[in-house]
N, C-alpha and C. Protein backbone atom coordinates (compact mmCIF):
# COMPACT_ATOMS: atom_id res chain seq x y z
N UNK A 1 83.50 140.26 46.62
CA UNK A 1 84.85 140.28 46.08
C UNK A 1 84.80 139.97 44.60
N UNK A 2 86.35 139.49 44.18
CA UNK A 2 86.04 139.56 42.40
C UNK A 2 86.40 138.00 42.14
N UNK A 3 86.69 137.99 41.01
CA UNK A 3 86.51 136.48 40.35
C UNK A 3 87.91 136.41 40.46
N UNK A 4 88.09 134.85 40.36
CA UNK A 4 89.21 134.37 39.87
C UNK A 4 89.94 134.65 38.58
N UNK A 5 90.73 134.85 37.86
CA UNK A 5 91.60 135.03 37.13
C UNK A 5 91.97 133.54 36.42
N UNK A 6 91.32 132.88 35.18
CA UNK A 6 91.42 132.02 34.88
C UNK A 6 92.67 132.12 33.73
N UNK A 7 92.75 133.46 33.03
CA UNK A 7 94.22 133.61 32.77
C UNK A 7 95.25 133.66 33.40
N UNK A 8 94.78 134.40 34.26
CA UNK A 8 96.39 134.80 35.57
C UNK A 8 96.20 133.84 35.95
N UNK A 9 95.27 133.18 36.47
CA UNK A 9 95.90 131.81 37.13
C UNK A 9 96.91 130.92 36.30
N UNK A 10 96.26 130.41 35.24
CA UNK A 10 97.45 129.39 34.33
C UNK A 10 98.88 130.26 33.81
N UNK A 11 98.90 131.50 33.77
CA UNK A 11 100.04 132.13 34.11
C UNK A 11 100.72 131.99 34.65
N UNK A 12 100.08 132.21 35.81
CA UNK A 12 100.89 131.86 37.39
C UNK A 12 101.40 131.03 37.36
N UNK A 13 100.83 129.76 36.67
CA UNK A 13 101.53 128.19 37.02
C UNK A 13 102.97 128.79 36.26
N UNK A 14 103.00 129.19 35.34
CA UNK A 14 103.83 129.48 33.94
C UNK A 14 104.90 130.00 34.68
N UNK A 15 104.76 131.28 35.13
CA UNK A 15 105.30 131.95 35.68
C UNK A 15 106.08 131.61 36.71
N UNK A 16 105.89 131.05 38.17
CA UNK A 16 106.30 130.14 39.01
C UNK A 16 107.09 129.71 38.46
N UNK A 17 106.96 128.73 37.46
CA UNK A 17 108.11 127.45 36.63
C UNK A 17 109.13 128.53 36.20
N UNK A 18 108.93 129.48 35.67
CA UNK A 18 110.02 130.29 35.25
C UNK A 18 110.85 130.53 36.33
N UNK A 19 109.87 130.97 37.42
CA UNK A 19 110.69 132.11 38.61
C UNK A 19 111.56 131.29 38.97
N UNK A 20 110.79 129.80 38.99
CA UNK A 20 112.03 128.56 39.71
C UNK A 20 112.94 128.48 39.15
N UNK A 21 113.29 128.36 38.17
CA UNK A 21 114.13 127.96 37.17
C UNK A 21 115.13 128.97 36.84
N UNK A 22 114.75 130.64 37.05
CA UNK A 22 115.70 131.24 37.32
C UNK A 22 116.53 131.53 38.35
N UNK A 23 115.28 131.18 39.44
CA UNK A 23 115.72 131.39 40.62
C UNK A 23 117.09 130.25 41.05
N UNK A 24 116.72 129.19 40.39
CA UNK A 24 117.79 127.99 40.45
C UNK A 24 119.44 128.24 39.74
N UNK A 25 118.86 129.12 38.79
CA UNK A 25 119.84 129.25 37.86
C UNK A 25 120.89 130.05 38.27
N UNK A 26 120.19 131.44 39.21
CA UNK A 26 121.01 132.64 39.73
C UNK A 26 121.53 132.39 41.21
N UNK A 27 120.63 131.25 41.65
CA UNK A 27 121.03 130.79 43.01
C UNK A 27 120.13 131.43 44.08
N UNK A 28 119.04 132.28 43.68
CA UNK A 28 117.66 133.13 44.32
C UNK A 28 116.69 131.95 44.06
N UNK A 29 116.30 131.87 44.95
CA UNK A 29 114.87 130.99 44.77
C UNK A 29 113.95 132.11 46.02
N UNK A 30 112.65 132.37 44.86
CA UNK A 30 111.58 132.79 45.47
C UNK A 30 111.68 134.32 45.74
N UNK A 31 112.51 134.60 44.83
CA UNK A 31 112.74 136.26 45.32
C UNK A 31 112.02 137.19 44.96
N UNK A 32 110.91 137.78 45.97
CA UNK A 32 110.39 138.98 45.48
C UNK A 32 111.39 139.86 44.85
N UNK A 33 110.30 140.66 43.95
CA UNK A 33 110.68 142.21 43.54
C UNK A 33 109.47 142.92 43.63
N UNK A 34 109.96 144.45 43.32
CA UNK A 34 109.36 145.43 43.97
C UNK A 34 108.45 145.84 41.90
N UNK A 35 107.33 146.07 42.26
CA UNK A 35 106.61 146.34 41.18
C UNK A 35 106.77 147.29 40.27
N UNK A 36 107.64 148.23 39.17
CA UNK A 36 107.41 149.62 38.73
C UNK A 36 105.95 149.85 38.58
N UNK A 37 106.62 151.47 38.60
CA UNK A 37 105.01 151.93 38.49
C UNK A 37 104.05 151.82 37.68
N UNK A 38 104.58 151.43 36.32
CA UNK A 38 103.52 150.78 35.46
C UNK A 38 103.08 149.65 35.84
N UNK A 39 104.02 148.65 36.04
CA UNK A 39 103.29 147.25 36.65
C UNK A 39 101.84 147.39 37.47
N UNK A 40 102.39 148.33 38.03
CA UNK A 40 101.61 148.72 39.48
C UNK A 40 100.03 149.24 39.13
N UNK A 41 100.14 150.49 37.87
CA UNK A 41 99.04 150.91 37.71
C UNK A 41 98.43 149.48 37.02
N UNK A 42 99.07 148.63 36.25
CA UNK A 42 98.49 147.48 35.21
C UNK A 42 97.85 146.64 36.64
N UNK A 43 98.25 146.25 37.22
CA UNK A 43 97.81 145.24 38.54
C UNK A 43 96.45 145.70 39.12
N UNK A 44 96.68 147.09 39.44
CA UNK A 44 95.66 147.90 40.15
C UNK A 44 94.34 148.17 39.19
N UNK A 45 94.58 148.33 37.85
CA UNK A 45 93.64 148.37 37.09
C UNK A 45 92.93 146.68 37.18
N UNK A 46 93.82 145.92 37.25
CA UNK A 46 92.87 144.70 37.20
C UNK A 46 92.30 144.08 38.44
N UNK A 47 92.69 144.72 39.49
CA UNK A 47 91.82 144.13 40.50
C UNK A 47 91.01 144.98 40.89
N UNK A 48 91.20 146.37 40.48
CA UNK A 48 89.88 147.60 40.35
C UNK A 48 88.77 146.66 39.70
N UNK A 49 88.90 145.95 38.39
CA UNK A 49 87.93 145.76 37.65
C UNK A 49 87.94 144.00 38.07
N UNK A 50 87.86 143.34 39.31
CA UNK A 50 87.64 142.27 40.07
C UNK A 50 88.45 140.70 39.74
N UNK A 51 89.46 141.28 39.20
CA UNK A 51 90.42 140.13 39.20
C UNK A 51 91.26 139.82 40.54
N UNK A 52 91.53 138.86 41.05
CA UNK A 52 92.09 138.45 42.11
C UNK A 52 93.48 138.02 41.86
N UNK A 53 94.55 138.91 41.71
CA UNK A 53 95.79 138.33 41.71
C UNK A 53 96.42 138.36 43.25
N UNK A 54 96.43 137.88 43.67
CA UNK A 54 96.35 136.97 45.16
C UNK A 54 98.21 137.47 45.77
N UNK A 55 98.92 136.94 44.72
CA UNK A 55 100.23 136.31 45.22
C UNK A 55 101.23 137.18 43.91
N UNK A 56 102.08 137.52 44.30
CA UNK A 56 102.86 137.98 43.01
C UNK A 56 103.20 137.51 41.77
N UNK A 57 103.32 136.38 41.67
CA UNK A 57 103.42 135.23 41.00
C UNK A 57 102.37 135.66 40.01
N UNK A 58 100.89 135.42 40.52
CA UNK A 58 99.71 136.21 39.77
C UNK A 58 100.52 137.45 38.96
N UNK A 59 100.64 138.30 39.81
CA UNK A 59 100.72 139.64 39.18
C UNK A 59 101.80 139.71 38.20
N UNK A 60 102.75 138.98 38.39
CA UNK A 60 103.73 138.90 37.37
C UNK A 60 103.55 138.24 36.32
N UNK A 61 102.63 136.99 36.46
CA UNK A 61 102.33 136.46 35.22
C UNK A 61 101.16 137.56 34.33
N UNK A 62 100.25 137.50 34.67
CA UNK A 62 99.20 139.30 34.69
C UNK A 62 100.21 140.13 33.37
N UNK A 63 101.33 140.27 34.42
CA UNK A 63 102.20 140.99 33.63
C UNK A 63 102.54 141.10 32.87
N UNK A 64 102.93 139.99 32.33
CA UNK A 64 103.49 138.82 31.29
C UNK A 64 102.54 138.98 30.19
N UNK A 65 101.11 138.54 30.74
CA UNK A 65 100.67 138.66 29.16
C UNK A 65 100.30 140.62 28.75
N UNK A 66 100.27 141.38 29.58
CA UNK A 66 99.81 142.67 29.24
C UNK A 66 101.23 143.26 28.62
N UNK A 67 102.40 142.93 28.76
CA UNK A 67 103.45 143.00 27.61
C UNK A 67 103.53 142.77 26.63
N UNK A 68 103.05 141.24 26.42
CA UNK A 68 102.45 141.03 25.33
C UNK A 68 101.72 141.33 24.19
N UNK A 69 100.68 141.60 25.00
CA UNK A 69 99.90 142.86 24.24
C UNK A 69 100.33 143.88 23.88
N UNK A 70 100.95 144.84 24.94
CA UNK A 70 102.28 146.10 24.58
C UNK A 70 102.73 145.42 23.01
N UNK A 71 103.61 144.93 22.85
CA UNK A 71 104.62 144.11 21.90
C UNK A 71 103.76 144.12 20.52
N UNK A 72 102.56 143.31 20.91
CA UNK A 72 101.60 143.38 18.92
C UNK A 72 101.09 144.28 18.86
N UNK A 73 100.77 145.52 19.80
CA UNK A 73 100.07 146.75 19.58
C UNK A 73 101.87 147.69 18.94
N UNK A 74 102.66 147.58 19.20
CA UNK A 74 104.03 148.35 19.29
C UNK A 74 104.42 147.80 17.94
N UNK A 75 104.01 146.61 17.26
CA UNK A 75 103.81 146.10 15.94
C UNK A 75 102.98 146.55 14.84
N UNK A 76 101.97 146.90 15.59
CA UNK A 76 101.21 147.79 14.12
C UNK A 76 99.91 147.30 14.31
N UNK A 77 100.11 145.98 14.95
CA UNK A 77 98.37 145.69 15.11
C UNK A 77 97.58 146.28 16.03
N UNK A 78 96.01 146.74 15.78
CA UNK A 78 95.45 147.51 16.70
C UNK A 78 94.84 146.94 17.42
N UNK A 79 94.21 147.55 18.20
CA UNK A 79 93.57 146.41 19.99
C UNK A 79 92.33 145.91 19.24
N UNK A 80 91.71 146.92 18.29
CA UNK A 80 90.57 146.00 17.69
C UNK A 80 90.97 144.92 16.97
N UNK A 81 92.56 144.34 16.01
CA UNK A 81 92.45 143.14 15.42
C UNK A 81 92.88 142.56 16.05
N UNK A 82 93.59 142.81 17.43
CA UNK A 82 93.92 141.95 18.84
C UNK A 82 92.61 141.77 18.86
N UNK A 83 91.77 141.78 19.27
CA UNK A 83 90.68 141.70 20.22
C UNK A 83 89.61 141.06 19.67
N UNK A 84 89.94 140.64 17.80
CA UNK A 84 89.40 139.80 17.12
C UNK A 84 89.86 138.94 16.92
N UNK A 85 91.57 138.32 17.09
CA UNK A 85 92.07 137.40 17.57
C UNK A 85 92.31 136.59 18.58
N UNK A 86 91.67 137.08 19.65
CA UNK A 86 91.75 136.57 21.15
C UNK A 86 91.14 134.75 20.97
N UNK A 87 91.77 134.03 21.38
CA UNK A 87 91.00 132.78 21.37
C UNK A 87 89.69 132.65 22.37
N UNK A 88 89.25 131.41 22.42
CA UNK A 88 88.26 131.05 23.62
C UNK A 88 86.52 131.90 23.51
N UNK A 89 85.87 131.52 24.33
CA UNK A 89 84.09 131.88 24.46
C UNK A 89 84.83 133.23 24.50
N UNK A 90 82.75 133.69 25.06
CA UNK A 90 83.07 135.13 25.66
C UNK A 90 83.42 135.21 26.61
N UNK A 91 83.44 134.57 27.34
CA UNK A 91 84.20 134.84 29.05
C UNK A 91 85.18 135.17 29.12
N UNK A 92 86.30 134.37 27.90
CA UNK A 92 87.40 133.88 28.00
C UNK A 92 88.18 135.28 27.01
N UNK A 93 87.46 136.23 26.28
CA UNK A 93 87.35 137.00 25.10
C UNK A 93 87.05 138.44 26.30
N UNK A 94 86.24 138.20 26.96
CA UNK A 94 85.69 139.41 27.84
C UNK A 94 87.24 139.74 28.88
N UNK A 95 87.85 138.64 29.67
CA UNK A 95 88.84 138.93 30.18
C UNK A 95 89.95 139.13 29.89
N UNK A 96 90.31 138.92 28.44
CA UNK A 96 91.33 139.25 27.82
C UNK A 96 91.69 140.68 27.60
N UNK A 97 89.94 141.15 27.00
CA UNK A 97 90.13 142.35 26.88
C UNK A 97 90.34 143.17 28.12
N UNK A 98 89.87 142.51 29.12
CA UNK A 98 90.12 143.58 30.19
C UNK A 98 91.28 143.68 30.53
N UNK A 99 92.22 142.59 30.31
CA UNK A 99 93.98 142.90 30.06
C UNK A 99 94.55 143.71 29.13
N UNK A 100 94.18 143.78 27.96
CA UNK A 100 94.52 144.56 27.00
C UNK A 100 93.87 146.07 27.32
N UNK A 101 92.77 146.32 27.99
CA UNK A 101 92.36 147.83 28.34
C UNK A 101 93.19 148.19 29.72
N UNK A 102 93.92 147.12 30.52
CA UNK A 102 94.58 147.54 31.60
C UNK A 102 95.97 147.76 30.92
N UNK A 103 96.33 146.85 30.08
CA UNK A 103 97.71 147.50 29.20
C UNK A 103 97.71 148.76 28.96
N UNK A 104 96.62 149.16 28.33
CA UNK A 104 96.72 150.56 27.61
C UNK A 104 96.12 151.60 28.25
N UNK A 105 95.96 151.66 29.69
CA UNK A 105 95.18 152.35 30.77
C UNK A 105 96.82 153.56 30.61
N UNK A 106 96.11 154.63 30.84
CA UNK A 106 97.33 155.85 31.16
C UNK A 106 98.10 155.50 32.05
N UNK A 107 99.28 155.13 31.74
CA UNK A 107 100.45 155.27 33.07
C UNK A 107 100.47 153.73 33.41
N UNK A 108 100.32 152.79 32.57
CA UNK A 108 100.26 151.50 32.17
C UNK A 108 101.33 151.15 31.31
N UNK A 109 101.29 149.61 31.18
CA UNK A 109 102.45 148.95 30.60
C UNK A 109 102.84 149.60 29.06
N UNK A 110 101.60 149.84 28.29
CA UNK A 110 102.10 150.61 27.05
C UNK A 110 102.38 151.65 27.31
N UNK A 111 102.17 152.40 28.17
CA UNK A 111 102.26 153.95 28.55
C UNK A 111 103.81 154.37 28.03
């Protein structure tokens, strides 16, 4: 199987706190939704390439930052001076990028 997701994981925590907090707010607590199809190809690209987003929560946080990326690439900056800004080792540099190449995968979140 694939590795853990040491981004998506602390996402997740992120994410969760949000979901709660809206969920509190709108009076939904815990409410799935249904993925668009970009989400979908972005998710699928990352557990193609052995990320484990487990729980939606994962995948939405996942989500979260590959928008992100969308957003400073939709700014002018290119994935190469993203990708020279990424914080952390190489581990931490290696899986980033593999978010930022699932962003920009055809029929993906930048798509």
């Amino acid at each position: 199987m694939g590795k853990n997701s040491r981004l998506a994981s602390g996402f997740g925590v992120m994410a969760a706190g949000v979901a709660l907090l809206v969920g509190a707010a709108t009076g939904v607590a815990g409410a799935e939704r249904a993925l668009t199809a970009q989400e979908q190809v972005f998710v699928s690209y990352l557990q193609a390439h052995g990320e484990l987003l487990q729980d939606q929560d994962q995948q939405l946080a996942a989500i979260d930052v590959g928008k992100t990326d969308c957003t400073a690439l939709a700014s002018g900056i290119t994935k190469e001076q993203l990708s020279e800004q990424l914080p952390g080792g190489a581990a931490e540099k290696e899986e980033a990028l593999l978010f930022l190449d699932a962003a920009t995968a055809a029929g993906s979140l930048c798509g």
